[in-house]
PDB file of N, CA and C in Angstrom:
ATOM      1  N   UNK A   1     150.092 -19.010 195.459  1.00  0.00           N
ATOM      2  CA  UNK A   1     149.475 -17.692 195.423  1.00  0.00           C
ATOM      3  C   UNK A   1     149.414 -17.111 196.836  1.00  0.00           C
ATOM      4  N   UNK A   2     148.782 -17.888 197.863  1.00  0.00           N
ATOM      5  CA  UNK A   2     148.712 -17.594 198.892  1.00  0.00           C
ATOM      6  C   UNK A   2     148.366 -16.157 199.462  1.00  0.00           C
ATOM      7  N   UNK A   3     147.912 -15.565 198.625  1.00  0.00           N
ATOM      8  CA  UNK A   3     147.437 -13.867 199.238  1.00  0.00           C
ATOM      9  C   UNK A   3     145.875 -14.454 199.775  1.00  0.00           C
ATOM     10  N   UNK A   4     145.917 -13.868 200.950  1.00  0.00           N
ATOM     11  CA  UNK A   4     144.561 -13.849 201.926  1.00  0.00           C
ATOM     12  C   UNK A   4     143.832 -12.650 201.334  1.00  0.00           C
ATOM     13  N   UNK A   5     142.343 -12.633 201.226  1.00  0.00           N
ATOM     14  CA  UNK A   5     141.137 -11.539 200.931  1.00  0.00           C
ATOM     15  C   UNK A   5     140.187 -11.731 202.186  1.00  0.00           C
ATOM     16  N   UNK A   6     139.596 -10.656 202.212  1.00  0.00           N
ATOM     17  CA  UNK A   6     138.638 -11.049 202.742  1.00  0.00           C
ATOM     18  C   UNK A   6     137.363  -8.888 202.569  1.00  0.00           C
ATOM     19  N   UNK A   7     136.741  -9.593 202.286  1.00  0.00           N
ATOM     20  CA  UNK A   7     135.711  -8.692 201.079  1.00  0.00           C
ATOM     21  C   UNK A   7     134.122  -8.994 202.441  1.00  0.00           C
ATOM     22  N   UNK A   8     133.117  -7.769 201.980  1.00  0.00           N
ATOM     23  CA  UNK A   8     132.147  -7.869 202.833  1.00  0.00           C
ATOM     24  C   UNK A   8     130.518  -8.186 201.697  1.00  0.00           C
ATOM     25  N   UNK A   9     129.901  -8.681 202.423  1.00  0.00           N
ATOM     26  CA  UNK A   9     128.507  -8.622 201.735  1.00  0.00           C
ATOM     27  C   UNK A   9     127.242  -8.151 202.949  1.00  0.00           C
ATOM     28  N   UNK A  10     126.745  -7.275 202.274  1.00  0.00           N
ATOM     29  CA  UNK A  10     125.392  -6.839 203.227  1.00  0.00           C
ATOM     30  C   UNK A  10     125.278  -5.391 203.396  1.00  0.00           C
ATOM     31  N   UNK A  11     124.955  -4.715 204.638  1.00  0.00           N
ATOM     32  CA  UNK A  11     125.029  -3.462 204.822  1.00  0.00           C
ATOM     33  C   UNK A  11     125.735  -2.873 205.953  1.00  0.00           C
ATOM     34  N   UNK A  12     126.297  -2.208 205.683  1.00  0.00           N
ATOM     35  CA  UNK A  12     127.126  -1.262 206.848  1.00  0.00           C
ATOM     36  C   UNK A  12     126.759   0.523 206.879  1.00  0.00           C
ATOM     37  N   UNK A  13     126.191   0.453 208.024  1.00  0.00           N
ATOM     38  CA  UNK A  13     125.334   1.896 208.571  1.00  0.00           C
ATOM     39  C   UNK A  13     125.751   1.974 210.096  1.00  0.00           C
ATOM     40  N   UNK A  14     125.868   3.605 210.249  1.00  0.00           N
ATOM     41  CA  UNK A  14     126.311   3.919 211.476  1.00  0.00           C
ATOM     42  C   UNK A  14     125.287   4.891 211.230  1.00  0.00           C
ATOM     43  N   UNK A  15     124.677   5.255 212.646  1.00  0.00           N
ATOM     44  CA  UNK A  15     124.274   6.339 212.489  1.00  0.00           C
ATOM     45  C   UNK A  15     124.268   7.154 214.335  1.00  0.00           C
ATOM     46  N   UNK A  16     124.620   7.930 214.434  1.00  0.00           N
ATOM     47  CA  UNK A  16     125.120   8.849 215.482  1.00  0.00           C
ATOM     48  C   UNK A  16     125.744   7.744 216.351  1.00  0.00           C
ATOM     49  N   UNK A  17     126.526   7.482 215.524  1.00  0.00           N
ATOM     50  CA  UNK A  17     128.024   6.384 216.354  1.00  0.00           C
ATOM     51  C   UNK A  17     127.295   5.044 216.698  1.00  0.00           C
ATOM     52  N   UNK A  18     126.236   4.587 216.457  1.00  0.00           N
ATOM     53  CA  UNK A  18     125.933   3.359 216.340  1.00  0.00           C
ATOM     54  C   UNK A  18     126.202   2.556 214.986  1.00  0.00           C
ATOM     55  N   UNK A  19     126.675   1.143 215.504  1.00  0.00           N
ATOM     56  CA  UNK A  19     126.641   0.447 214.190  1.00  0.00           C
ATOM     57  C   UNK A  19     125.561  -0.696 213.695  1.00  0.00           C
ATOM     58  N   UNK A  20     124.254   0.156 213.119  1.00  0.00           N
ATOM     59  CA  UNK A  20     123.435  -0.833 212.822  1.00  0.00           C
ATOM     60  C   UNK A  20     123.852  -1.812 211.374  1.00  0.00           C
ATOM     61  N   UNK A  21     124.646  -2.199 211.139  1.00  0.00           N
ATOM     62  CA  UNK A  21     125.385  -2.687 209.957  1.00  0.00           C
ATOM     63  C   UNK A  21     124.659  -4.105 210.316  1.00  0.00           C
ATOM     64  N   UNK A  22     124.551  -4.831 209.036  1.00  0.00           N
ATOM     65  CA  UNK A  22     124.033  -6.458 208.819  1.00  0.00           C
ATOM     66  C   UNK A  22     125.140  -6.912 207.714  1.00  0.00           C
ATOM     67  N   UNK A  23     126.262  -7.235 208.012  1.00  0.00           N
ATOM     68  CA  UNK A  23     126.645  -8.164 206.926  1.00  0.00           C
ATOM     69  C   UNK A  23     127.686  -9.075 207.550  1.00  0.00           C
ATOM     70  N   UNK A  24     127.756  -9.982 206.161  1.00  0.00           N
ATOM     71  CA  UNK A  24     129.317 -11.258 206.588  1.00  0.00           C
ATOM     72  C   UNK A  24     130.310 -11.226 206.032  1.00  0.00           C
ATOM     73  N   UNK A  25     130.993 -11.558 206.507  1.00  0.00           N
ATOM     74  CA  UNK A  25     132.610 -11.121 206.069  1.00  0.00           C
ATOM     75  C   UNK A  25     132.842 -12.726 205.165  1.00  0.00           C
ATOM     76  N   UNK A  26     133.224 -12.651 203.931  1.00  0.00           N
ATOM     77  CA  UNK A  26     134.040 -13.441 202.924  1.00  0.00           C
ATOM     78  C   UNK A  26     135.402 -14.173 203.073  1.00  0.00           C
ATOM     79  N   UNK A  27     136.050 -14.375 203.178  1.00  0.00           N
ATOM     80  CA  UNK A  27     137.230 -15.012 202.737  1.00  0.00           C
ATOM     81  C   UNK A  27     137.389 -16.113 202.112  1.00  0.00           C
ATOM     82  N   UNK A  28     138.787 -15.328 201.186  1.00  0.00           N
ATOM     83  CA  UNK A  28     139.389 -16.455 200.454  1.00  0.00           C
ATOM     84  C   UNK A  28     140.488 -16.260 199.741  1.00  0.00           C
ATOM     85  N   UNK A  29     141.428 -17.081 199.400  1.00  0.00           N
ATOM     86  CA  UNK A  29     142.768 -16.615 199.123  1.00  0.00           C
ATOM     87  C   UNK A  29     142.607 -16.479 197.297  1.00  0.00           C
ATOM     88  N   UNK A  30     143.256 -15.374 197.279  1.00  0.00           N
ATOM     89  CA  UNK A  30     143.108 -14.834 195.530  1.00  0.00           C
ATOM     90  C   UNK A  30     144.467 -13.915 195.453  1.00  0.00           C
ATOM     91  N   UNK A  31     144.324 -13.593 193.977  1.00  0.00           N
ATOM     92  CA  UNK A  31     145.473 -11.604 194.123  1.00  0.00           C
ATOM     93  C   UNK A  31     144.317 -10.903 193.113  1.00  0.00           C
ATOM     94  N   UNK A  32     144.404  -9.351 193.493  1.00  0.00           N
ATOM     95  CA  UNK A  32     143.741  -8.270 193.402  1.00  0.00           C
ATOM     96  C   UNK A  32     144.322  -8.160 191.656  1.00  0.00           C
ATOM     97  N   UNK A  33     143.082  -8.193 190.668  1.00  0.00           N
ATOM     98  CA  UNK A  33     143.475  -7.957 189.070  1.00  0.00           C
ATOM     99  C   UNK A  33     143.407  -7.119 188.614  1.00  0.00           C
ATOM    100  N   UNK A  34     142.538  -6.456 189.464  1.00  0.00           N
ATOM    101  CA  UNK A  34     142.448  -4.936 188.799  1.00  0.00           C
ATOM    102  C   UNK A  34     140.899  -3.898 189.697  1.00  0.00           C
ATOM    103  N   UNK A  35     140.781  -2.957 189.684  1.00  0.00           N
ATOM    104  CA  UNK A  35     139.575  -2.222 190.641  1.00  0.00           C
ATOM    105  C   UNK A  35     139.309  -0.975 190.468  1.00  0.00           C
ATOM    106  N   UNK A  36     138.275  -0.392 190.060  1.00  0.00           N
ATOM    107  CA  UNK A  36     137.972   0.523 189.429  1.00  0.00           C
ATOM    108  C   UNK A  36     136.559   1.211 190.672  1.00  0.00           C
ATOM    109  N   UNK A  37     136.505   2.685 190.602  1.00  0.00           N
ATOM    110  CA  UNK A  37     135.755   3.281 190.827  1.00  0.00           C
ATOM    111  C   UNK A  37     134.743   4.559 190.686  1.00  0.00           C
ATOM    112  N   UNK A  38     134.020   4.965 190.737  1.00  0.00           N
ATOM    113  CA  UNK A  38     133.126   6.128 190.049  1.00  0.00           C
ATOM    114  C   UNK A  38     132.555   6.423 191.259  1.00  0.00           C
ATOM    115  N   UNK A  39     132.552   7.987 191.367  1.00  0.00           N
ATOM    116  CA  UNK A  39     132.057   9.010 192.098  1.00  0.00           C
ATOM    117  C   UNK A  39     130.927  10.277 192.010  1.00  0.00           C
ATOM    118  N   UNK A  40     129.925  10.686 192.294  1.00  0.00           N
ATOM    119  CA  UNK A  40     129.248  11.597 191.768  1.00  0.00           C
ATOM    120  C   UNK A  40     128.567  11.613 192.997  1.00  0.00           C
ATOM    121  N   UNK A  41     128.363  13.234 193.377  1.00  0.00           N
ATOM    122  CA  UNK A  41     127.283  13.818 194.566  1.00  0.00           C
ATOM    123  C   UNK A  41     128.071  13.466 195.722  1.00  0.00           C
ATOM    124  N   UNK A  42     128.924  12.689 196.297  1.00  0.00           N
ATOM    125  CA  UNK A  42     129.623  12.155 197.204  1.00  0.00           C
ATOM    126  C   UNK A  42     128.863  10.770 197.486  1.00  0.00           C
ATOM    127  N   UNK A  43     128.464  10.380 196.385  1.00  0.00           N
ATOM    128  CA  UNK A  43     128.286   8.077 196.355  1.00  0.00           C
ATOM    129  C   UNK A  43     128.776   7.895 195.653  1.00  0.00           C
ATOM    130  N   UNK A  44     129.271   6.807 195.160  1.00  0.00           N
ATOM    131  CA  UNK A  44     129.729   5.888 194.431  1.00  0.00           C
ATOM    132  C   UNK A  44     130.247   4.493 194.196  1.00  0.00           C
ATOM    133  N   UNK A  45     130.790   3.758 193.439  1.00  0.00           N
ATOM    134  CA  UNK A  45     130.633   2.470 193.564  1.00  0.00           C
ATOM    135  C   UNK A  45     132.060   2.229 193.097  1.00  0.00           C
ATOM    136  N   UNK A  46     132.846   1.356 194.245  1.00  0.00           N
ATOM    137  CA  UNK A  46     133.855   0.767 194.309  1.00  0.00           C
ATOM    138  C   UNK A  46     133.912  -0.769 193.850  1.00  0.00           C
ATOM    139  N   UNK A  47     134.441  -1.249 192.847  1.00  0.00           N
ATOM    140  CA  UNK A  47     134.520  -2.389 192.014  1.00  0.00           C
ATOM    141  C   UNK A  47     135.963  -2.819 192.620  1.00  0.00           C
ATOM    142  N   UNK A  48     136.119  -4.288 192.866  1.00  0.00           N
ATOM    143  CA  UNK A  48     137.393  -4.777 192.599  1.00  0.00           C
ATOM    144  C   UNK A  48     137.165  -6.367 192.438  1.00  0.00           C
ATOM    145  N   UNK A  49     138.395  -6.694 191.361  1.00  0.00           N
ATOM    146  CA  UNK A  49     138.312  -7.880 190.365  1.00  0.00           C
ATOM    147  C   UNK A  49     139.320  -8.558 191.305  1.00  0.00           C
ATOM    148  N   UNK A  50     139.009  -9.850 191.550  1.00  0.00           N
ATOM    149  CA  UNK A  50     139.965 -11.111 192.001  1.00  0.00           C
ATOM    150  C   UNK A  50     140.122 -12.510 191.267  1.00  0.00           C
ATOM    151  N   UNK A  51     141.118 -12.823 191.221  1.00  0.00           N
ATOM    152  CA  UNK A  51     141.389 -14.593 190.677  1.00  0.00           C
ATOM    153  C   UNK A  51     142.036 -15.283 192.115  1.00  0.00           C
ATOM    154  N   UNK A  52     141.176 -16.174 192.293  1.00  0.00           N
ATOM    155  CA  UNK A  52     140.957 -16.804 193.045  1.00  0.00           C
ATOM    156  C   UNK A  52     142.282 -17.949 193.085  1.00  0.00           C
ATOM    157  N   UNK A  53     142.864 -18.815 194.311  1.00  0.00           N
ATOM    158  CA  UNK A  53     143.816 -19.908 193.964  1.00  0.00           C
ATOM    159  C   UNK A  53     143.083 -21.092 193.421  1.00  0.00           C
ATOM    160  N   UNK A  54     141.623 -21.260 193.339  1.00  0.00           N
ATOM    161  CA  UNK A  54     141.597 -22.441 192.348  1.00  0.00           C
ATOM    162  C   UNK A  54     141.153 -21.753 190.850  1.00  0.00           C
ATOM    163  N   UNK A  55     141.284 -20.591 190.754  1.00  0.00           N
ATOM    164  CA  UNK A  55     140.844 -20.493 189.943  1.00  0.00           C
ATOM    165  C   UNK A  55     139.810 -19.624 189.416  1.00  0.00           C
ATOM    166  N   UNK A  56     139.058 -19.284 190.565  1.00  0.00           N
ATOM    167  CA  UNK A  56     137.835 -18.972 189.701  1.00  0.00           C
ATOM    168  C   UNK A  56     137.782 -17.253 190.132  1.00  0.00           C
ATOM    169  N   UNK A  57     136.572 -16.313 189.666  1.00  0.00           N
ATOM    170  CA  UNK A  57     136.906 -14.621 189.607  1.00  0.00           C
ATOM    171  C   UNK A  57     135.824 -14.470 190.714  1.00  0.00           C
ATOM    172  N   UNK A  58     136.499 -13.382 191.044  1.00  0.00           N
ATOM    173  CA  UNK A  58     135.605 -13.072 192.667  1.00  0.00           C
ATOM    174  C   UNK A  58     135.242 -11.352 192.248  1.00  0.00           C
ATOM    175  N   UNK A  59     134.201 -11.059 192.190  1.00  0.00           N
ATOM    176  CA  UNK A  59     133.608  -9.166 192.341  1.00  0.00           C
ATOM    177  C   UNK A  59     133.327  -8.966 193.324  1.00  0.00           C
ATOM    178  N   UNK A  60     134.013  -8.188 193.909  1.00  0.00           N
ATOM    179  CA  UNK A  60     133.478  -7.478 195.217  1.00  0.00           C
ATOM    180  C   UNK A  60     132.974  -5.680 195.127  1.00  0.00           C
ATOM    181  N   UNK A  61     131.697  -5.188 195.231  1.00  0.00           N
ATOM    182  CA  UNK A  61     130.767  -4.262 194.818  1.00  0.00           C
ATOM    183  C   UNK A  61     130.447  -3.530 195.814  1.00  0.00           C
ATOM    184  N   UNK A  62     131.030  -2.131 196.289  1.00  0.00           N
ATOM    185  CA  UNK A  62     130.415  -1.735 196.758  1.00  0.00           C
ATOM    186  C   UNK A  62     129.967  -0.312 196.240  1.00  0.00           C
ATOM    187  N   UNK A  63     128.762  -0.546 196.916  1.00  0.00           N
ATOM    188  CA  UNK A  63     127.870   0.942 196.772  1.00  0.00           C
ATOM    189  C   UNK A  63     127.988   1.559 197.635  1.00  0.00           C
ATOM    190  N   UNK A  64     128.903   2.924 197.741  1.00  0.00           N
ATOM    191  CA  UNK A  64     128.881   3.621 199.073  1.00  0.00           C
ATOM    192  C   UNK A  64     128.298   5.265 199.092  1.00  0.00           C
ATOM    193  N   UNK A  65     128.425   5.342 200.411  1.00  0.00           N
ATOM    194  CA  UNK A  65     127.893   6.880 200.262  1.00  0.00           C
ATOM    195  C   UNK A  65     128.384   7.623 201.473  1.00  0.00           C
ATOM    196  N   UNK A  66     128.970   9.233 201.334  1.00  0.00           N
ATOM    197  CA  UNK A  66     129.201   9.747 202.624  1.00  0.00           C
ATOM    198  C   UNK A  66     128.744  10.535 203.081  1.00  0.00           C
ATOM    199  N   UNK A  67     127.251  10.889 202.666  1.00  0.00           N
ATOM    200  CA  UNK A  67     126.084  11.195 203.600  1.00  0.00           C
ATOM    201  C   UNK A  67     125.826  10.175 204.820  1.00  0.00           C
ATOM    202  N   UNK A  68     125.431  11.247 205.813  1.00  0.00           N
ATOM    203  CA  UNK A  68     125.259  10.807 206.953  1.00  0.00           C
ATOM    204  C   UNK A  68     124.207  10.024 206.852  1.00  0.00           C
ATOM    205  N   UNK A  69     123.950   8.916 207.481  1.00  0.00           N
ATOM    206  CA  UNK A  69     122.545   7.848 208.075  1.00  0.00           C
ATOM    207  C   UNK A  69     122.449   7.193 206.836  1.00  0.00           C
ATOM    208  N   UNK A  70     122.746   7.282 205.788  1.00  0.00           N
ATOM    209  CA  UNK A  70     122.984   6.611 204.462  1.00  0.00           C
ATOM    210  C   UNK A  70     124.207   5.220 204.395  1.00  0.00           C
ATOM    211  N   UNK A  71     123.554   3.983 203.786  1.00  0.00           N
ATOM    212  CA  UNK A  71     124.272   2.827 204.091  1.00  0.00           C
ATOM    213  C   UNK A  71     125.265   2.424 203.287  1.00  0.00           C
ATOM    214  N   UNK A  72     125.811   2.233 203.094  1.00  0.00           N
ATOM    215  CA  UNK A  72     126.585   1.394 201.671  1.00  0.00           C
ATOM    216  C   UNK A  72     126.036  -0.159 202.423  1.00  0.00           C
ATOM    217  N   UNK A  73     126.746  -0.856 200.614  1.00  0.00           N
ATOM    218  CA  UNK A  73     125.749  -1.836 200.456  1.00  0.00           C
ATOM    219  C   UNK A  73     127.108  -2.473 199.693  1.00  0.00           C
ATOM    220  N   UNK A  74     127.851  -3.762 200.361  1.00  0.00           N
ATOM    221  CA  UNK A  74     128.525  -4.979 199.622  1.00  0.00           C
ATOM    222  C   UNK A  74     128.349  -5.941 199.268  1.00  0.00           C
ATOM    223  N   UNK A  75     128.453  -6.053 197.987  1.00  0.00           N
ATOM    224  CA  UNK A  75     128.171  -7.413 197.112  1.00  0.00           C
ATOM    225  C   UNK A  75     128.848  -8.054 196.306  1.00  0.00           C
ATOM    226  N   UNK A  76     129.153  -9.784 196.425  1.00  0.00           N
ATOM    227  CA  UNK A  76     130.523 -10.499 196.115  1.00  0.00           C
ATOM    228  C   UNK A  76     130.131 -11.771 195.071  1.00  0.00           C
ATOM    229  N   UNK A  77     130.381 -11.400 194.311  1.00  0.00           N
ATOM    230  CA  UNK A  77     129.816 -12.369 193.000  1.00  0.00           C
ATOM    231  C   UNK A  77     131.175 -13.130 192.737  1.00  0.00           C
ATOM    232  N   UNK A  78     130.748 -14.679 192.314  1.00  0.00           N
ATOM    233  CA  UNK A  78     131.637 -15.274 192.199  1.00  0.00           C
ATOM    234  C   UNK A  78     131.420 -15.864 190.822  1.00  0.00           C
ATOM    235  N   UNK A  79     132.236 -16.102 189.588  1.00  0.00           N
ATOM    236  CA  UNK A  79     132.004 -17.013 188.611  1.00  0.00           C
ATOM    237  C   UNK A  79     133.140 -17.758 188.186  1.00  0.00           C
ATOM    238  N   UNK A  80     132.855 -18.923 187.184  1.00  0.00           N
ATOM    239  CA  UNK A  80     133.785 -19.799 186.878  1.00  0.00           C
ATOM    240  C   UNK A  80     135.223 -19.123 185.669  1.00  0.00           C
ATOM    241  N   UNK A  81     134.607 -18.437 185.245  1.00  0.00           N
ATOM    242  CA  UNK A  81     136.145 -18.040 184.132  1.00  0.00           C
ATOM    243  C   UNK A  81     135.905 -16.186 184.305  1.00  0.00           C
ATOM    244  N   UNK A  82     136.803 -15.920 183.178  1.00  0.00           N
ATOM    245  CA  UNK A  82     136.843 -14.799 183.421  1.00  0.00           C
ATOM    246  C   UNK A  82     136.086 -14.284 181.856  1.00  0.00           C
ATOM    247  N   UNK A  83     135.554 -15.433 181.052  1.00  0.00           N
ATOM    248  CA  UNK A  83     134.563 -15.243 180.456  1.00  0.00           C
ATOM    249  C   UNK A  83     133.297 -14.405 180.721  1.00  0.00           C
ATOM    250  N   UNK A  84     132.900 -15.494 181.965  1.00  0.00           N
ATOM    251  CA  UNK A  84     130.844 -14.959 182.395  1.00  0.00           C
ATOM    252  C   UNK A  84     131.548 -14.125 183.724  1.00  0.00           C
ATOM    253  N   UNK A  85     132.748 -13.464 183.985  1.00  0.00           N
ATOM    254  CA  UNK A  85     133.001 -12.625 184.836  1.00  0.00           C
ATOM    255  C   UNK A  85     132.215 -11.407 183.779  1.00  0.00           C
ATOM    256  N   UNK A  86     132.772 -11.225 182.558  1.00  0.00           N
ATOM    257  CA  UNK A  86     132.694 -10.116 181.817  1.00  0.00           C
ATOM    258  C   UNK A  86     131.590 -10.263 181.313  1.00  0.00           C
ATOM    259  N   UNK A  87     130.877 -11.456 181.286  1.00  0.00           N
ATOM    260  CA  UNK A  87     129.793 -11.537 180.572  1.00  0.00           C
ATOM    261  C   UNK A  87     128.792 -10.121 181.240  1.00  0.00           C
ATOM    262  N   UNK A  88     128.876  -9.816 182.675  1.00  0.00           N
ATOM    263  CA  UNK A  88     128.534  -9.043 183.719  1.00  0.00           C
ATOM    264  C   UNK A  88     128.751  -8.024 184.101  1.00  0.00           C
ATOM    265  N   UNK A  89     130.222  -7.737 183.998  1.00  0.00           N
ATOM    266  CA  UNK A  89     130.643  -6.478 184.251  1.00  0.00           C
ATOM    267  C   UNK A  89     131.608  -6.848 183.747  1.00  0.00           C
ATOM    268  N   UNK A  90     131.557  -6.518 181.827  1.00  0.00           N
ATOM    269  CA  UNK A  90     132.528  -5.840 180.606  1.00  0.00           C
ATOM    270  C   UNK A  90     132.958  -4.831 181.116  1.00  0.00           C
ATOM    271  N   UNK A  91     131.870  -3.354 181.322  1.00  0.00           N
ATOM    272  CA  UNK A  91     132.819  -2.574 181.044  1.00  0.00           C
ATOM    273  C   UNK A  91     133.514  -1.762 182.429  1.00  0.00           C
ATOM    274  N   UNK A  92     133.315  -2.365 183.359  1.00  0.00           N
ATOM    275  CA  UNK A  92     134.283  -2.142 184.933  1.00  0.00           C
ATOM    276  C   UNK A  92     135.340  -2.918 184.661  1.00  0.00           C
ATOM    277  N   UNK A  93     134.967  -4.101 183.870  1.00  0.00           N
ATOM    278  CA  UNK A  93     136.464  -4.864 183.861  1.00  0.00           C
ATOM    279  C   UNK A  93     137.472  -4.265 182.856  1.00  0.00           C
ATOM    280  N   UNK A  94     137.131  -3.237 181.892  1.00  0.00           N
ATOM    281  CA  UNK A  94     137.672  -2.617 180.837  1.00  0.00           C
ATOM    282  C   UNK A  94     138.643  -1.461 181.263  1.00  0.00           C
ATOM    283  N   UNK A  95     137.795  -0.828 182.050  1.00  0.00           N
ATOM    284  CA  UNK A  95     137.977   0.490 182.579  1.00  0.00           C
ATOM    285  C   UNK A  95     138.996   0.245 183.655  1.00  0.00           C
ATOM    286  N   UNK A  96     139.086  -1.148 184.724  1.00  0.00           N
ATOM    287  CA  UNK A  96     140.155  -1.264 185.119  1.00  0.00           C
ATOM    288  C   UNK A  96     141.096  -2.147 184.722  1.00  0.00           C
ATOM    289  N   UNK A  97     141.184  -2.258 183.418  1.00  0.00           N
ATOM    290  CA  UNK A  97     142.248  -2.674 182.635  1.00  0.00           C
ATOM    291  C   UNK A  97     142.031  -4.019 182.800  1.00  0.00           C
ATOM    292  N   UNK A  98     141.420  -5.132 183.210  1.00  0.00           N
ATOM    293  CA  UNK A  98     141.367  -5.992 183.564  1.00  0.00           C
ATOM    294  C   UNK A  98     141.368  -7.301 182.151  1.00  0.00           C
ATOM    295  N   UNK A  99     140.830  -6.464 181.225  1.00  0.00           N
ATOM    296  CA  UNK A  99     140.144  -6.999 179.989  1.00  0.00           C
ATOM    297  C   UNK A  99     140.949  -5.725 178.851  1.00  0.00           C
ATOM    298  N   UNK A 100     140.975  -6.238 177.474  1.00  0.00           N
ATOM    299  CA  UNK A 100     141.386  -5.208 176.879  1.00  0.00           C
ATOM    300  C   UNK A 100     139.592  -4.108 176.616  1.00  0.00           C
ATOM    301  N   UNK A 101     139.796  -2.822 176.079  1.00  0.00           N
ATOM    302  CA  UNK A 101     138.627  -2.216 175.744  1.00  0.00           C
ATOM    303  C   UNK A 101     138.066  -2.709 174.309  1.00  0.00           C
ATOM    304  N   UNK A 102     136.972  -3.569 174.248  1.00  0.00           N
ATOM    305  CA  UNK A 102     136.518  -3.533 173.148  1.00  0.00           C
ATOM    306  C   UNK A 102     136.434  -2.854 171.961  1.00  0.00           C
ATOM    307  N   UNK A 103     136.518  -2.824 170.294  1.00  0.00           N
ATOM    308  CA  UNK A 103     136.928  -1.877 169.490  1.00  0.00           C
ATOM    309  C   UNK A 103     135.512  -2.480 168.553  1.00  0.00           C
ATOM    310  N   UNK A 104     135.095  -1.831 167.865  1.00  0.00           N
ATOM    311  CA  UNK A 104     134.476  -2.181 166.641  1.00  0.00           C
ATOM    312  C   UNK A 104     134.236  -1.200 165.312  1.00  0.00           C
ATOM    313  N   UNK A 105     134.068  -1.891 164.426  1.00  0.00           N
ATOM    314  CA  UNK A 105     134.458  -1.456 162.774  1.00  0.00           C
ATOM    315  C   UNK A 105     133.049  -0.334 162.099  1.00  0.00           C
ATOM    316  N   UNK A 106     133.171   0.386 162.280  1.00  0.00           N
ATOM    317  CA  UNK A 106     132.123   1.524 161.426  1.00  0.00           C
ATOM    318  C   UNK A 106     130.793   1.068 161.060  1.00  0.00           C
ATOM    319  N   UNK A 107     130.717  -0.718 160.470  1.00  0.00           N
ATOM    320  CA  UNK A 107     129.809  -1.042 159.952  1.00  0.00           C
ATOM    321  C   UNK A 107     128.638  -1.658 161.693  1.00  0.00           C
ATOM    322  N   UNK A 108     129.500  -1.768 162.601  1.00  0.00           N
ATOM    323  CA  UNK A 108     129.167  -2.202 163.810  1.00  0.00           C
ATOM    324  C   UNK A 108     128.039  -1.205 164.345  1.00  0.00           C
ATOM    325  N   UNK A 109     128.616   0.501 164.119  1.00  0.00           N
ATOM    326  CA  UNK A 109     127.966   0.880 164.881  1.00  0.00           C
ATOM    327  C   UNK A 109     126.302   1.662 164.532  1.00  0.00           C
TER     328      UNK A 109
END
């Protein structure tokens, strides 16, 4: 597989060209499965799905924003299948194709 990642967790804030940012940088070798995002007011939240080389699914989350003095915020969840990946985030993993979209029968809804 050998593709290098490397994804952030914590906060990243600048504010009049300072970088008061607190976070750590991730790595680990995976390939990119799929990544989805949503926008409104000028924030929004950038999703992207990884499979990892042993195996296992990596979320990397960010919450961003491009108001000034306002932080975004990265967060990197790791689980064992791509089961309790979705158990979590079904429908980001849907929306970026990652998973098929769930369907159900009239009597379902």
């Amino acid at each position: 597989m050998e593709v290098f990642n490397s994804v952030w967790k914590g906060v990243k804030r600048f504010v009049r060209g300072n970088d008061l940012s607190d976070y750590v940088t991730v790595e680990f070798e995976g390939e990119v499965i799929g990544a989805v995002e949503e926008e409104s007011n000028h924030r929004g939240t950038s999703t992207v799905f990884y499979r990892t080389a042993d195996g296992r699914f990596v979320v990397h989350r960010v919450r961003w924003s491009r108001w000034e003095g306002e932080c975004d915020y990265g967060d990197v969840y790791v689980f064992p299948s791509l089961e309790e990946t979705a158990g979590v985030f079904r429908w980001e993993m849907e929306c970026a194709g990652v998973i098929p979209r769930r369907t159900v029968t009239l009597d379902e809804l």
